[in-house]
C-alpha atoms as a PDB file:
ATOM      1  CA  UNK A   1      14.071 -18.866 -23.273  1.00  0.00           C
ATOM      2  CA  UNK A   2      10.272 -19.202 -22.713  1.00  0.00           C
ATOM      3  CA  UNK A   3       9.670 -21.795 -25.334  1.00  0.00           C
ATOM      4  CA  UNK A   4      12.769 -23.485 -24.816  1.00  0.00           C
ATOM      5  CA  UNK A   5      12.185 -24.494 -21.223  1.00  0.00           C
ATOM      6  CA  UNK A   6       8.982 -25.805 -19.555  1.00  0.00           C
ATOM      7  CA  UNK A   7       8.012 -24.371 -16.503  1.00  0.00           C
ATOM      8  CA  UNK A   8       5.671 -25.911 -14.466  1.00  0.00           C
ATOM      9  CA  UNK A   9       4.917 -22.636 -12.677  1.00  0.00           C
ATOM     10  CA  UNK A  10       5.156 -19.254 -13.617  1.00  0.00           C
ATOM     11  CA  UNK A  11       4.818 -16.110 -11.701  1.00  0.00           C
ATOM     12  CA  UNK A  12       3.936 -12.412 -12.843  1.00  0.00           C
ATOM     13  CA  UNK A  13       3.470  -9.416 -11.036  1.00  0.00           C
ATOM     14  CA  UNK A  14       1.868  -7.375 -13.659  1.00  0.00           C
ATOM     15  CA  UNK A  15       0.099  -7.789 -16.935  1.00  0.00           C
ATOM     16  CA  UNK A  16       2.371  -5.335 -18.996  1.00  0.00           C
ATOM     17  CA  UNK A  17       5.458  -5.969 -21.189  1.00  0.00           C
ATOM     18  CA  UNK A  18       7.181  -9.309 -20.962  1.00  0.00           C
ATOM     19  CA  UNK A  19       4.583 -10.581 -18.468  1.00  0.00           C
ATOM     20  CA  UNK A  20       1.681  -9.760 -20.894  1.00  0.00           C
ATOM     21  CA  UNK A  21       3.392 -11.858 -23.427  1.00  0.00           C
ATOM     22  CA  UNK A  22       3.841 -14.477 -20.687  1.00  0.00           C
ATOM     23  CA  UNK A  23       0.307 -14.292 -19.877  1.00  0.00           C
ATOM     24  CA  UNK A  24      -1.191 -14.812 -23.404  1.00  0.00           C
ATOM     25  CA  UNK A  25       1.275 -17.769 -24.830  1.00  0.00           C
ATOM     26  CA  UNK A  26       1.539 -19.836 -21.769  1.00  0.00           C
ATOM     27  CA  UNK A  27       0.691 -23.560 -22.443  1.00  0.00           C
ATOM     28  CA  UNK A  28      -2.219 -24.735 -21.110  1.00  0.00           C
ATOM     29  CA  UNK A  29      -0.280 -27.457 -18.606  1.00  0.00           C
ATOM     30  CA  UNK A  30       1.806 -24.192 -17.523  1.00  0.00           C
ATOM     31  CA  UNK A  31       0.208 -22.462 -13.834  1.00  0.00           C
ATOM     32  CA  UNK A  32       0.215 -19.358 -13.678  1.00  0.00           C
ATOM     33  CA  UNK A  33       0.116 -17.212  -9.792  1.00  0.00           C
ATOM     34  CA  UNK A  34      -0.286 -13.579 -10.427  1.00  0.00           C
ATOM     35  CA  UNK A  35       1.278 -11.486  -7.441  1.00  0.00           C
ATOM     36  CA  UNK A  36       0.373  -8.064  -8.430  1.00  0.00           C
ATOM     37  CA  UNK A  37       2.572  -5.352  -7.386  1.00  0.00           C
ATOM     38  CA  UNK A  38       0.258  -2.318  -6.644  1.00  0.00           C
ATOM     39  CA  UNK A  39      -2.417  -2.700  -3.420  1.00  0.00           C
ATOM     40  CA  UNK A  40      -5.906  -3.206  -5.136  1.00  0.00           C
ATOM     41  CA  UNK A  41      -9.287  -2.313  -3.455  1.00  0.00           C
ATOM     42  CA  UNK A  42     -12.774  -2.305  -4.091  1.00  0.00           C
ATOM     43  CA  UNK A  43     -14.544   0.959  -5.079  1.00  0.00           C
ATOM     44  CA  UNK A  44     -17.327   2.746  -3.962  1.00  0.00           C
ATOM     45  CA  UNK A  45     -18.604   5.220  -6.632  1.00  0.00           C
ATOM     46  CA  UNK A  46     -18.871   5.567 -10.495  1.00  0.00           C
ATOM     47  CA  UNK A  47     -15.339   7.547 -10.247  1.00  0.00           C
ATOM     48  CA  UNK A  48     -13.871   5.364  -8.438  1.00  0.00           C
ATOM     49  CA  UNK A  49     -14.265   2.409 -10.513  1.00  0.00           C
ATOM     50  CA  UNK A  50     -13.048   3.417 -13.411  1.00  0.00           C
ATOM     51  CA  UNK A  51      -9.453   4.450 -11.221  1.00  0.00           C
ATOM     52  CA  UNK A  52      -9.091   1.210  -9.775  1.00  0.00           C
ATOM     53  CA  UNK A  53     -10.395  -0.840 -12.552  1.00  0.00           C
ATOM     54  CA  UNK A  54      -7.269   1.626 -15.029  1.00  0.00           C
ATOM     55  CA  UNK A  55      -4.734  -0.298 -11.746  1.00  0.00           C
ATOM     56  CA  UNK A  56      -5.937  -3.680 -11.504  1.00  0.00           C
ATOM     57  CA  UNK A  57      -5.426  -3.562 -15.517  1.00  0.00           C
ATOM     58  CA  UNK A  58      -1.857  -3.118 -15.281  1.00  0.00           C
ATOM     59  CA  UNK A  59      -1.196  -5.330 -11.978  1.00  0.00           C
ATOM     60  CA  UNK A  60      -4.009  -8.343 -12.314  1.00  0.00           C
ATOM     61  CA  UNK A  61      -4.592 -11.010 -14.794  1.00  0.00           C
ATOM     62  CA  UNK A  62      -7.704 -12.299 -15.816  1.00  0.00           C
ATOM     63  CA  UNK A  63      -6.427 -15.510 -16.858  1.00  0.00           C
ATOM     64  CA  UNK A  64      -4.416 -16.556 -13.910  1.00  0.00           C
ATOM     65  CA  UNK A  65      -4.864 -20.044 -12.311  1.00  0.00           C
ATOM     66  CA  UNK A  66      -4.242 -17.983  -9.129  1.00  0.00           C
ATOM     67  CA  UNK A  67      -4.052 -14.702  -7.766  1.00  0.00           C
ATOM     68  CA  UNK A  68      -2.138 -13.716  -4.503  1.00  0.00           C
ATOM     69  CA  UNK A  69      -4.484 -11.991  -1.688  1.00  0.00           C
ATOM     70  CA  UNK A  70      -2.180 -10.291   0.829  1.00  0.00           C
ATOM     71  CA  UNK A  71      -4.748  -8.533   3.005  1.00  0.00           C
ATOM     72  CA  UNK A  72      -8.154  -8.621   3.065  1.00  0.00           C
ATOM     73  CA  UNK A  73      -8.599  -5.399   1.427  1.00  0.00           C
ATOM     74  CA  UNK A  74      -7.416  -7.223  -1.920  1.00  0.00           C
ATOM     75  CA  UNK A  75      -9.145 -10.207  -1.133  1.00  0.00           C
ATOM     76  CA  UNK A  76     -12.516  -8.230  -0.958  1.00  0.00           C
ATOM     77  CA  UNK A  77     -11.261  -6.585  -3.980  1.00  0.00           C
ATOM     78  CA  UNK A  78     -11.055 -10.609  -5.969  1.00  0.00           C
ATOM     79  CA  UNK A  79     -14.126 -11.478  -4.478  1.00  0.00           C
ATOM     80  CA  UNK A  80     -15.719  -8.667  -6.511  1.00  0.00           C
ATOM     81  CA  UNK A  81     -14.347  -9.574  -9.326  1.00  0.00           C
ATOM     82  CA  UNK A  82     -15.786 -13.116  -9.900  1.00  0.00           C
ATOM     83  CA  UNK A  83     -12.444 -14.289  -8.646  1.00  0.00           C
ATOM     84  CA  UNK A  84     -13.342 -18.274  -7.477  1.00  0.00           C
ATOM     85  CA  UNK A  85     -12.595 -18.706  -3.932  1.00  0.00           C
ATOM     86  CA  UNK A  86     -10.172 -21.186  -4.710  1.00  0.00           C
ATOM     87  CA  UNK A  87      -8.029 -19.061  -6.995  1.00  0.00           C
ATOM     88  CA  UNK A  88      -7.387 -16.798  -4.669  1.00  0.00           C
ATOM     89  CA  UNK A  89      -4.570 -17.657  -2.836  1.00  0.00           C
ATOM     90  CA  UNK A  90      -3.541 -15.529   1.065  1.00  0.00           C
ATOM     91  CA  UNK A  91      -0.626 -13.870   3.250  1.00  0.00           C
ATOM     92  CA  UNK A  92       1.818 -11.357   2.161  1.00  0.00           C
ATOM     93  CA  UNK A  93       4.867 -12.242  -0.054  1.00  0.00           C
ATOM     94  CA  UNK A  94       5.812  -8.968  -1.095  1.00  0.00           C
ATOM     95  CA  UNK A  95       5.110  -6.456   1.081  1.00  0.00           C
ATOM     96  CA  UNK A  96       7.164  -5.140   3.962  1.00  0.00           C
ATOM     97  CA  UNK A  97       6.913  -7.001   7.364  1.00  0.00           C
ATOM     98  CA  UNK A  98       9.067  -4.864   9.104  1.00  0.00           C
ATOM     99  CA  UNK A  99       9.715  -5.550  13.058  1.00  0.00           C
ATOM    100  CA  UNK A 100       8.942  -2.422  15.032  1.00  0.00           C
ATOM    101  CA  UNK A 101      11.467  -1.750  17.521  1.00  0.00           C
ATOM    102  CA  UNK A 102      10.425   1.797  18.610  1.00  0.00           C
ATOM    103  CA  UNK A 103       8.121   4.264  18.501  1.00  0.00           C
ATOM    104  CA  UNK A 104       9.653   7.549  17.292  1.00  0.00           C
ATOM    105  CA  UNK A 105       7.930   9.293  14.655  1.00  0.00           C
ATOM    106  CA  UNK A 106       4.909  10.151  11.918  1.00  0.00           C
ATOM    107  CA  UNK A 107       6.069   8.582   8.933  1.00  0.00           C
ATOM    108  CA  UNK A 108       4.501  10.248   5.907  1.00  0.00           C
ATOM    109  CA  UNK A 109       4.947   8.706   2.661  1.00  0.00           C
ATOM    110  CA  UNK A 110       2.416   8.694  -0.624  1.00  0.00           C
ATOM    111  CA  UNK A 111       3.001   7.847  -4.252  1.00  0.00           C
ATOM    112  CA  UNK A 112       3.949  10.893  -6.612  1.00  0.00           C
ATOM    113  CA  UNK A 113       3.959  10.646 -10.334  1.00  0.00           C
ATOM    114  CA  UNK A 114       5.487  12.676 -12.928  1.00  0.00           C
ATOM    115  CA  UNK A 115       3.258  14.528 -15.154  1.00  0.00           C
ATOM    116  CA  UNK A 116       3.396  12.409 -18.078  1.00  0.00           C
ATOM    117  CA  UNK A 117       2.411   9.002 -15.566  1.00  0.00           C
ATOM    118  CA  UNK A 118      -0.164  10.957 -13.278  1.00  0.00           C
ATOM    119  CA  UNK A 119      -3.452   9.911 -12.304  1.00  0.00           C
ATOM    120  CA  UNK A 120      -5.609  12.658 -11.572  1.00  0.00           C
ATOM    121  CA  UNK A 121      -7.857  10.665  -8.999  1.00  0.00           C
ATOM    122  CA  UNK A 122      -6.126   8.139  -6.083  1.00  0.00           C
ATOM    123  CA  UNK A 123      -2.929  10.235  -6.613  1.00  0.00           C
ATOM    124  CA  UNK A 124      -1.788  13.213  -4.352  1.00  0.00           C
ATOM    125  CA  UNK A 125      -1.095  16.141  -7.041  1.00  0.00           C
ATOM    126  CA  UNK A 126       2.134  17.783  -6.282  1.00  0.00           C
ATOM    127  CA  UNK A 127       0.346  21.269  -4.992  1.00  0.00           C
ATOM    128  CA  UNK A 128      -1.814  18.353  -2.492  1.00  0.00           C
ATOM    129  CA  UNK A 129       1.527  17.217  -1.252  1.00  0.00           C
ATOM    130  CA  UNK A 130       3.048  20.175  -1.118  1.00  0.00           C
ATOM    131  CA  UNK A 131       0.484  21.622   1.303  1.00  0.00           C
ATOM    132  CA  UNK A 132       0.838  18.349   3.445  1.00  0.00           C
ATOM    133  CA  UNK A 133       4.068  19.491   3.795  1.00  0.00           C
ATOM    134  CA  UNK A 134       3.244  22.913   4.840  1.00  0.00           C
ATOM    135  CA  UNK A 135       0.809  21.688   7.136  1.00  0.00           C
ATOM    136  CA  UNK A 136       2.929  19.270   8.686  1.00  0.00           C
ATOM    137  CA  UNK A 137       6.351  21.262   9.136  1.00  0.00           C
ATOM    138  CA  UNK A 138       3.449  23.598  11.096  1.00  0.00           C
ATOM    139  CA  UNK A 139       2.727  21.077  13.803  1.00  0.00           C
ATOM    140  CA  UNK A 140       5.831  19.329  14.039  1.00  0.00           C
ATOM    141  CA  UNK A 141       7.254  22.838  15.443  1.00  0.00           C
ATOM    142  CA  UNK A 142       4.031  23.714  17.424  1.00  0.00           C
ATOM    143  CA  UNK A 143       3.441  20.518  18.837  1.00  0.00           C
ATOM    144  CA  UNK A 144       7.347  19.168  18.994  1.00  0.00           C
ATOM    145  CA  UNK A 145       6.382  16.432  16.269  1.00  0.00           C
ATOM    146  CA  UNK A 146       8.639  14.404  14.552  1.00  0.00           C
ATOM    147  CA  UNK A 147       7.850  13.583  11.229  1.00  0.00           C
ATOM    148  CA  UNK A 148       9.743  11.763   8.198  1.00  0.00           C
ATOM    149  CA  UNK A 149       8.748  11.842   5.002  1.00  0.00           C
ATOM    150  CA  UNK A 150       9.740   8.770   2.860  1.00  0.00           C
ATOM    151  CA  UNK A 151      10.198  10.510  -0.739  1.00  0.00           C
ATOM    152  CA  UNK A 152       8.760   8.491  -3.837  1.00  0.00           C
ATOM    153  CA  UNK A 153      11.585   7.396  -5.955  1.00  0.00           C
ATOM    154  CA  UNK A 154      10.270   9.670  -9.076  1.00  0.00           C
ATOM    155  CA  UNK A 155      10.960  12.776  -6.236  1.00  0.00           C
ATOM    156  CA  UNK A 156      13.940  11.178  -4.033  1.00  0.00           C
ATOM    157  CA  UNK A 157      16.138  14.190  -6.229  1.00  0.00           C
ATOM    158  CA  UNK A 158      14.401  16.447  -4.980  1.00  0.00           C
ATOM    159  CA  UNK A 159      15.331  15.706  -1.223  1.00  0.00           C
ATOM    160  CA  UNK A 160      18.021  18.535  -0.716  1.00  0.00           C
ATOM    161  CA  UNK A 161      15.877  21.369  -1.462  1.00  0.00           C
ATOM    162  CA  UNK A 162      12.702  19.972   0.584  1.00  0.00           C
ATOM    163  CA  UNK A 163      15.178  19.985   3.763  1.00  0.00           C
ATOM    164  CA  UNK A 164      15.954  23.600   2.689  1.00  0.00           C
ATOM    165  CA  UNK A 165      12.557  24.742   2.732  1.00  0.00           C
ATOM    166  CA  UNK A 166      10.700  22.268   5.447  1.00  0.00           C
ATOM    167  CA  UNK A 167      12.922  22.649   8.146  1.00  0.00           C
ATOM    168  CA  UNK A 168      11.127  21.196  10.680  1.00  0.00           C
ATOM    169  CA  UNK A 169      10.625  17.941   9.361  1.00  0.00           C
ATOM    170  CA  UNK A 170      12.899  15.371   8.105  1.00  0.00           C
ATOM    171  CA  UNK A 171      13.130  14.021   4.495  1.00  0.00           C
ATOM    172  CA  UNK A 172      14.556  10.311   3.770  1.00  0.00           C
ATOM    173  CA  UNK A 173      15.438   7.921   1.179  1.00  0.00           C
ATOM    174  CA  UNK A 174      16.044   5.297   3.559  1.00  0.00           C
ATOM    175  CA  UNK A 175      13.985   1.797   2.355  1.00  0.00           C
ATOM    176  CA  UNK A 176      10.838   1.358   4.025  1.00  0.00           C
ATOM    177  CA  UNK A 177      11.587  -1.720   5.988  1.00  0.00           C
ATOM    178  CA  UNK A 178      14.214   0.743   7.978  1.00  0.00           C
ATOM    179  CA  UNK A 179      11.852   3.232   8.590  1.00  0.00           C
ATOM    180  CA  UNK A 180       8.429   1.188   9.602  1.00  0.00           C
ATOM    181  CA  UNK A 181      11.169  -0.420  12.148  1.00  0.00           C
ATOM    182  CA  UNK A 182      10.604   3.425  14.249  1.00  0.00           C
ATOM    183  CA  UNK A 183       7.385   4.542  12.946  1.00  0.00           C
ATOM    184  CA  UNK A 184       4.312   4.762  15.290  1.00  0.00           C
ATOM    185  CA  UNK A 185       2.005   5.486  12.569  1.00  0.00           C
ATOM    186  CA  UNK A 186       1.988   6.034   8.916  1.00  0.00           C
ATOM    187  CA  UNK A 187       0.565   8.552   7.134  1.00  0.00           C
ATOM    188  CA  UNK A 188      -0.842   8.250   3.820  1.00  0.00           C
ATOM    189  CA  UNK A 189      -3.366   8.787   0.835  1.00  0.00           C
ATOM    190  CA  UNK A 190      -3.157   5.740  -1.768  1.00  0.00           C
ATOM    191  CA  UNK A 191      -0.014   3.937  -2.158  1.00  0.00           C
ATOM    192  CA  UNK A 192       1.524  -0.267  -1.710  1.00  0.00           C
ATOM    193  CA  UNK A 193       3.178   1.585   1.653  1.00  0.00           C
ATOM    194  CA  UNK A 194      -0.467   1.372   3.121  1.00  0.00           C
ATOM    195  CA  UNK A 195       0.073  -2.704   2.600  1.00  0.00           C
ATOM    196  CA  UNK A 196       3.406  -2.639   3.664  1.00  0.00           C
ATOM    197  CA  UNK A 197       2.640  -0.525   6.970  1.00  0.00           C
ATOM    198  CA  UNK A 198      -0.407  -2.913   7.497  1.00  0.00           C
ATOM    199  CA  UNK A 199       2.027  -5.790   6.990  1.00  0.00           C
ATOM    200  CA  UNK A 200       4.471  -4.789   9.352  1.00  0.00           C
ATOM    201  CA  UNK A 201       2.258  -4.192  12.365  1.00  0.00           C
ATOM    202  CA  UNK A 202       2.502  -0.427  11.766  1.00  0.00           C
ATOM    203  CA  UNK A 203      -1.434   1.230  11.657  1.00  0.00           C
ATOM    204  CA  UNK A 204      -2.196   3.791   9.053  1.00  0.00           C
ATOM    205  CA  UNK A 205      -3.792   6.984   8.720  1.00  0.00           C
ATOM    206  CA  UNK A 206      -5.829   7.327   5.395  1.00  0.00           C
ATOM    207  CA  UNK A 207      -5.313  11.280   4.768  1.00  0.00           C
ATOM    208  CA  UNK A 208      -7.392  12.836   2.328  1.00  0.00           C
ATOM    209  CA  UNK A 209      -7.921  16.850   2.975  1.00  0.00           C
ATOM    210  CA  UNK A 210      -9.338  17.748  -0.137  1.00  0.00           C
ATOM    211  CA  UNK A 211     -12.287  14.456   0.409  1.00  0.00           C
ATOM    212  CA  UNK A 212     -10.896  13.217  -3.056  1.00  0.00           C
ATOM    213  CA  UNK A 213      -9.937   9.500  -2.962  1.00  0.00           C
ATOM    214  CA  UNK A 214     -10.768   7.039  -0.112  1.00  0.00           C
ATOM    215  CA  UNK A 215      -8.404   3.423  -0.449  1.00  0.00           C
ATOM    216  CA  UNK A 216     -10.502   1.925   2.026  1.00  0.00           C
ATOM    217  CA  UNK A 217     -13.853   2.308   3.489  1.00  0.00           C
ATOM    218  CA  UNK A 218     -13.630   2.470   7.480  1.00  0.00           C
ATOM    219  CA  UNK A 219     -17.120   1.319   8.512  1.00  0.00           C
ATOM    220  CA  UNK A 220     -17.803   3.337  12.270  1.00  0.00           C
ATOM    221  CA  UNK A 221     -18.405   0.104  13.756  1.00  0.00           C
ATOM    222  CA  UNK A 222     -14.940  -1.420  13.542  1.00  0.00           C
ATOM    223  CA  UNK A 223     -14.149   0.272  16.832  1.00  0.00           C
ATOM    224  CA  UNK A 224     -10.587   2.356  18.136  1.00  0.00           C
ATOM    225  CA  UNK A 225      -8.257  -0.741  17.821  1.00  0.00           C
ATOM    226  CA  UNK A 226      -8.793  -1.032  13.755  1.00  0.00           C
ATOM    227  CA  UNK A 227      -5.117  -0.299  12.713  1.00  0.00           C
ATOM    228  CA  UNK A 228      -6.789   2.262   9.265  1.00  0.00           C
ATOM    229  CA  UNK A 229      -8.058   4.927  10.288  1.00  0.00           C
ATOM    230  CA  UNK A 230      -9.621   7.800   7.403  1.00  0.00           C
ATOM    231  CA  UNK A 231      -9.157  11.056   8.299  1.00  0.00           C
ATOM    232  CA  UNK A 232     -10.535  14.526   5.861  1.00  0.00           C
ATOM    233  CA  UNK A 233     -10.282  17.315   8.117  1.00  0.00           C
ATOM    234  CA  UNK A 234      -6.724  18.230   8.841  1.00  0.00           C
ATOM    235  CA  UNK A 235      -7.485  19.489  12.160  1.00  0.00           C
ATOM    236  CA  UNK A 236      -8.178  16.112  13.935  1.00  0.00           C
ATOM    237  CA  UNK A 237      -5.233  14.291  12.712  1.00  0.00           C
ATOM    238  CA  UNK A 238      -3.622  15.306  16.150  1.00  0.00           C
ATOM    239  CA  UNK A 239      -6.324  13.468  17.744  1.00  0.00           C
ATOM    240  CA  UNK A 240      -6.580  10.854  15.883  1.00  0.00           C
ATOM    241  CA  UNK A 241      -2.412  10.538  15.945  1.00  0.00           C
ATOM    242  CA  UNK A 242      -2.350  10.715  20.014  1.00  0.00           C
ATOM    243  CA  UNK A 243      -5.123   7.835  20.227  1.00  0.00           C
ATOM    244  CA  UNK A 244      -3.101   5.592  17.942  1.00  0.00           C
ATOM    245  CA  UNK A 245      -0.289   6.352  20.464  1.00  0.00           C
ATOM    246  CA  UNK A 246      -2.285   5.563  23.497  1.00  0.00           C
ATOM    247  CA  UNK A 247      -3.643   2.334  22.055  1.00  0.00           C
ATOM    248  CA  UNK A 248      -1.551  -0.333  23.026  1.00  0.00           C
ATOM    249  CA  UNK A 249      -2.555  -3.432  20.598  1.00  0.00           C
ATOM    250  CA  UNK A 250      -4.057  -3.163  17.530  1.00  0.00           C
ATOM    251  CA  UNK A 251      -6.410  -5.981  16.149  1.00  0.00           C
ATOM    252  CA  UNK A 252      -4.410  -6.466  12.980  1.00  0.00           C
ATOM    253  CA  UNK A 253      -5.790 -10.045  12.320  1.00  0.00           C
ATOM    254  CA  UNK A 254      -9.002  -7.888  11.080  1.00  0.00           C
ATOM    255  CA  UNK A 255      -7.122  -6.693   8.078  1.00  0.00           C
ATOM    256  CA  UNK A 256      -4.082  -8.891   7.461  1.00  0.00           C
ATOM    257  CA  UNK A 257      -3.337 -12.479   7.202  1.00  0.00           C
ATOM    258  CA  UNK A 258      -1.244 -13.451  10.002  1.00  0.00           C
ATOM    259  CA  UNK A 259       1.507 -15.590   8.723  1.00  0.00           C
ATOM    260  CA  UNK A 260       4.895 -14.211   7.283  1.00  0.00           C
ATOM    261  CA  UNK A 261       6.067 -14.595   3.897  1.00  0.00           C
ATOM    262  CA  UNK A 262       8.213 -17.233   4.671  1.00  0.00           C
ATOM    263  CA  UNK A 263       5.595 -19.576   5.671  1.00  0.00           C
ATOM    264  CA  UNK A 264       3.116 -18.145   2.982  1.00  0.00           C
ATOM    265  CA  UNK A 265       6.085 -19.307   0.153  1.00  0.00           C
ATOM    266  CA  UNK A 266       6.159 -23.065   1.258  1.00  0.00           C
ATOM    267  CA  UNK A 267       1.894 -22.975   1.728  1.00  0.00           C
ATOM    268  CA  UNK A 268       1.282 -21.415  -1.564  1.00  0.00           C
ATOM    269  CA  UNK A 269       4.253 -21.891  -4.083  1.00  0.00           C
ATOM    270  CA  UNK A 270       5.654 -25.147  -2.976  1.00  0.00           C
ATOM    271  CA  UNK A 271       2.407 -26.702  -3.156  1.00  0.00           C
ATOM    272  CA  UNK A 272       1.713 -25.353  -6.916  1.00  0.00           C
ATOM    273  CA  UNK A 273       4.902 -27.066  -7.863  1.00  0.00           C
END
């Protein structure tokens, strides 16, 4: 099917399986625009590097005529990567861009791997999330919180008996376009749902208790409306949760480009036709 028709452009969202193959016998008239699936960052210490350089492997191609920025964390990300400024293409085209319509609770969600896929840096272990859980069916009842906790698909079986034993906060499989819709903030450690809240105009709280993994560096001097905010010290997420709630506009532009994906299609795939 590959050989058989030409393709002026072709698009891949990882480097693995039939895209690999895609990516090495390509002719040399063929484009190529890599839109990795996975949220990419820079990193900031020997540890670190070697997690998000084992990602970017699986999600980013070396050899593509163009690779799809869709914030500027993964631009910055490019950038240090000897990515040419004109290969790197921006806006969102994948990630959510939910409208939000309300206001009405803490979503929580973070990616959780089985054992035989985990990561054992940039991935909540299931005794980390676990405690979150704990710790946040606490406050919800002492503080009248609501929180919802969008399961990972590898743990959306295990739903019924999290309700059992968290009964104070609420589990869901909904998609994540439905919930962003009524979240006020979202809650989480390294996962795409930090691009997708960012995306949909939804700010996020970077929570890492056990000072483990940070996704993104918050530099002091971006000020209270930055919508990513990196908390390590469970006891001021209540703070830090009520002044996202006071603040009434985020600057979003910051950390985001702008325009939605509909827009972003015509301006960056059209053209490459």
């Amino acid at each position: 099917f590959f050989y058989k028709n030409k393709f002026d452009l072709i698009i891949i969202n990882s480097v693995r399986g039939i895209s690999r193959l895609i990516d090495e016998n390509r002719g040399t008239k063929q484009k190529l625009l890599n839109i990795p699936h996975g949220t990419v960052s820079e990193n900031y210490n020997k540890y670190d590097k070697i997690y998000k350089n084992n990602i970017a492997k699986s999600v980013v191609s070396q050899k593509a005529d163009y690779v799809m920025a869709q914030s500027q964390i993964s631009k910055k990300f490019f950038l240090s990567q000897n990515y040419k400024k004109k290969q790197i293409l921006l806006g969102n085209l994948i990630f959510s861009e939910a409208k939000q319509t309300d206001k009405d609770f803490i979503l929580y969600a973070v990616t959780t791997k089985q054992f035989f896929n985990m990561h054992f840096l940039g991935v909540d272990m299931f005794y980390e999330f676990y405690e979150n859980l704990k710790f946040l069916n606490k406050i919800s009842k002492l503080y009248n919180l609501k929180v919802v906790v969008k399961l990972h698909p590898s743990e959306s079986y295990n739903l019924p008996d999290l309700s059992k034993i968290f009964k104070n906060i609420n589990f869901s499989n909904l998609s994540l376009d439905k919930l962003l819709k009524k979240s006020s903030v979202t809650l989480s450690f390294s996962s795409t749902v930090i691009e997708d809240s960012l995306n949909s105009r939804v700010p996020v709280i970077l929570f890492d208790r056990w000072n483990r993994y940070k996704h993104f560096e918050v530099s002091k001097y971006r000020g209270k409306k930055f919508p990513i905010f990196y908390i390590n010290n469970k006891n001021k997420l209540l703070n830090c949760t009520n002044q996202i709630m006071k603040t009434s506009k985020f600057e979003f532009e910051d950390i985001i480009f702008l325009k939605n994906f509909k827009k972003n299609i015509k301006q960056n795939i059209s053209n490459l036709i």
